[in-house]
C-alpha atoms as a PDB file:
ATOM      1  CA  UNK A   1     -10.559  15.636  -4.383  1.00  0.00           C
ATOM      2  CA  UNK A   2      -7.507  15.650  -6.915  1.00  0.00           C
ATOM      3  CA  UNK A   3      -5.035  12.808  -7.053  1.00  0.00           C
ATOM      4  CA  UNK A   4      -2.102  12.643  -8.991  1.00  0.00           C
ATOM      5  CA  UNK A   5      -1.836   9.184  -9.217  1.00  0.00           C
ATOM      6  CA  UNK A   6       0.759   9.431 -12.155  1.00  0.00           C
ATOM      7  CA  UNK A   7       3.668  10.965 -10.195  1.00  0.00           C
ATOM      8  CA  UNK A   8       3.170   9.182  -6.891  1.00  0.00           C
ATOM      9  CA  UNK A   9       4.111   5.489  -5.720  1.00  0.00           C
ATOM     10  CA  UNK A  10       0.736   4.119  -4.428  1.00  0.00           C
ATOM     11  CA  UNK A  11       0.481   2.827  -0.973  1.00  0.00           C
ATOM     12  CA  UNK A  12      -0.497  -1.360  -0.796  1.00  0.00           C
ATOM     13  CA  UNK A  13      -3.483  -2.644   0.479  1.00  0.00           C
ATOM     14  CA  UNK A  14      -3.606  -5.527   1.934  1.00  0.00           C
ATOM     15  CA  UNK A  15      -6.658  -8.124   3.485  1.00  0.00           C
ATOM     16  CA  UNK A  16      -5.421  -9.544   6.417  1.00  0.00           C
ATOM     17  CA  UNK A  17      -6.656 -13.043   7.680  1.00  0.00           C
ATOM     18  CA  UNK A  18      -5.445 -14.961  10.911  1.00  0.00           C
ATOM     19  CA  UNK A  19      -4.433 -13.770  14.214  1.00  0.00           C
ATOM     20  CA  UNK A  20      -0.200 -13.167  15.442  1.00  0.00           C
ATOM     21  CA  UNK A  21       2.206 -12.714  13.808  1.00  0.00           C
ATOM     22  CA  UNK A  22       2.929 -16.326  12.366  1.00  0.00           C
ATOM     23  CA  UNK A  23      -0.521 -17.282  11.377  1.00  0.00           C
ATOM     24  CA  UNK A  24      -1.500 -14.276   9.348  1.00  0.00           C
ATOM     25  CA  UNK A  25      -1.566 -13.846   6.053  1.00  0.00           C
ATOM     26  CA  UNK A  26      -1.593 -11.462   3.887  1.00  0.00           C
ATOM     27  CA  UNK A  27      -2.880 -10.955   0.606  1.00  0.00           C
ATOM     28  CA  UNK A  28      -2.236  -7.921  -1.483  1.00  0.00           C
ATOM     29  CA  UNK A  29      -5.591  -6.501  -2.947  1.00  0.00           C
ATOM     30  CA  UNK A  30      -5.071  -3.276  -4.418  1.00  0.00           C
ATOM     31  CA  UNK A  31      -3.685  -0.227  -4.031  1.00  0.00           C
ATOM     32  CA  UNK A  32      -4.136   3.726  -2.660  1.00  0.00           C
ATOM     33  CA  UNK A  33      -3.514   7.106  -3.716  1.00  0.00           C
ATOM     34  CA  UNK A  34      -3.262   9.939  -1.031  1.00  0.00           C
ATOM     35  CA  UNK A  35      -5.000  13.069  -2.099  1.00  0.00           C
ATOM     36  CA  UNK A  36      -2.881  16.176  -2.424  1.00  0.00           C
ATOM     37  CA  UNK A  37      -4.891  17.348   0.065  1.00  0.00           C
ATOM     38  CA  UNK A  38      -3.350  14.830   2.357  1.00  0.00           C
ATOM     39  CA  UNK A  39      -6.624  14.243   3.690  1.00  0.00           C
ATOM     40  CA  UNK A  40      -8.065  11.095   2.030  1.00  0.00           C
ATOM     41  CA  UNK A  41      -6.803   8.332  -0.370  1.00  0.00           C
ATOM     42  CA  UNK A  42      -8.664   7.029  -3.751  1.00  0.00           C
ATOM     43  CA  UNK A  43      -8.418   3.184  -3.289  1.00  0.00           C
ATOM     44  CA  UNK A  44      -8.707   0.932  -6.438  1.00  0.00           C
ATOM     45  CA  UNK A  45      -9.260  -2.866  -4.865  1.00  0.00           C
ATOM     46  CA  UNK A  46      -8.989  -6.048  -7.374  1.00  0.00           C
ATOM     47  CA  UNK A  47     -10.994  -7.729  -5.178  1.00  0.00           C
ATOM     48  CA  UNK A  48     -13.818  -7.299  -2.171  1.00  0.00           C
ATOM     49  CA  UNK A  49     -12.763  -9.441   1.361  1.00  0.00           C
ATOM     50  CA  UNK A  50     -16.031 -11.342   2.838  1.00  0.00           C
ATOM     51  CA  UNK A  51     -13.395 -11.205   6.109  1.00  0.00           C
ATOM     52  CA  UNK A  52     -10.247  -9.977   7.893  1.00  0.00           C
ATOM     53  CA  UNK A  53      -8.972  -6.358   8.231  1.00  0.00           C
ATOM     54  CA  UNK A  54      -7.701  -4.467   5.826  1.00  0.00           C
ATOM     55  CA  UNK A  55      -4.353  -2.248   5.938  1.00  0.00           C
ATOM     56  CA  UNK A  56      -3.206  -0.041   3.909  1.00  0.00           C
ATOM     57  CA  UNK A  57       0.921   0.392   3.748  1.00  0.00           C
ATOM     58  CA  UNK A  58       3.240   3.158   2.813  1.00  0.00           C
ATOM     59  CA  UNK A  59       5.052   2.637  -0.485  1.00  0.00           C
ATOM     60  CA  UNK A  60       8.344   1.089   0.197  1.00  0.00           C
ATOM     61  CA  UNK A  61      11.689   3.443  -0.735  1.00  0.00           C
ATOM     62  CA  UNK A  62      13.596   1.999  -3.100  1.00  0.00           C
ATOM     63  CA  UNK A  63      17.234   0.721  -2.201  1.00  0.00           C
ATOM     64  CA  UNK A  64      20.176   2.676  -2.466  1.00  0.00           C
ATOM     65  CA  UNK A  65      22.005   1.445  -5.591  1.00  0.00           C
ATOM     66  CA  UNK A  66      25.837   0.763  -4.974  1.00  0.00           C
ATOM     67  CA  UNK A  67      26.698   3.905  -7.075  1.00  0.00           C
ATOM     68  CA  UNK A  68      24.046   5.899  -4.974  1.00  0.00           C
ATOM     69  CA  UNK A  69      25.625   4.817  -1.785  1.00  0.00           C
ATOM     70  CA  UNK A  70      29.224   5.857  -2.770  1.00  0.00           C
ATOM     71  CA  UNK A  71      30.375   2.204  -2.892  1.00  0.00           C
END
């Protein structure tokens, strides 16, 4: 089970209270690293949720700077 946590944007994880889409919310908890592997993640939490569901969430790509775009 080898992560390289170092070169790799961790995924988010999330605990997610309410139902629908305007009453949840969600709190950011920690975060996850996928194995290199592919086939597992090592999950470092700041916190442990009594309730809701927890998600975990692809890193997000970063924007295209103006210079990057050709602009």
């Amino acid at each position: 089970m080898k992560t390289n946590q170092k070169s790799q944007k961790p995924y988010a994880v999330y605990v997610i209270e309410g139902e629908g889409t305007d009453k949840a919310y969600w709190n950011r908890i920690g975060a996850a690293w996928r194995h290199e592997d592919g086939k597992g993640f090592n999950i470092s939490l700041s916190c442990l949720p009594l309730n809701g569901q927890l998600v975990v969430r692809e890193p997000k790509a970063k924007p295209e700077s103006d210079a990057e775009a050709g602009r």
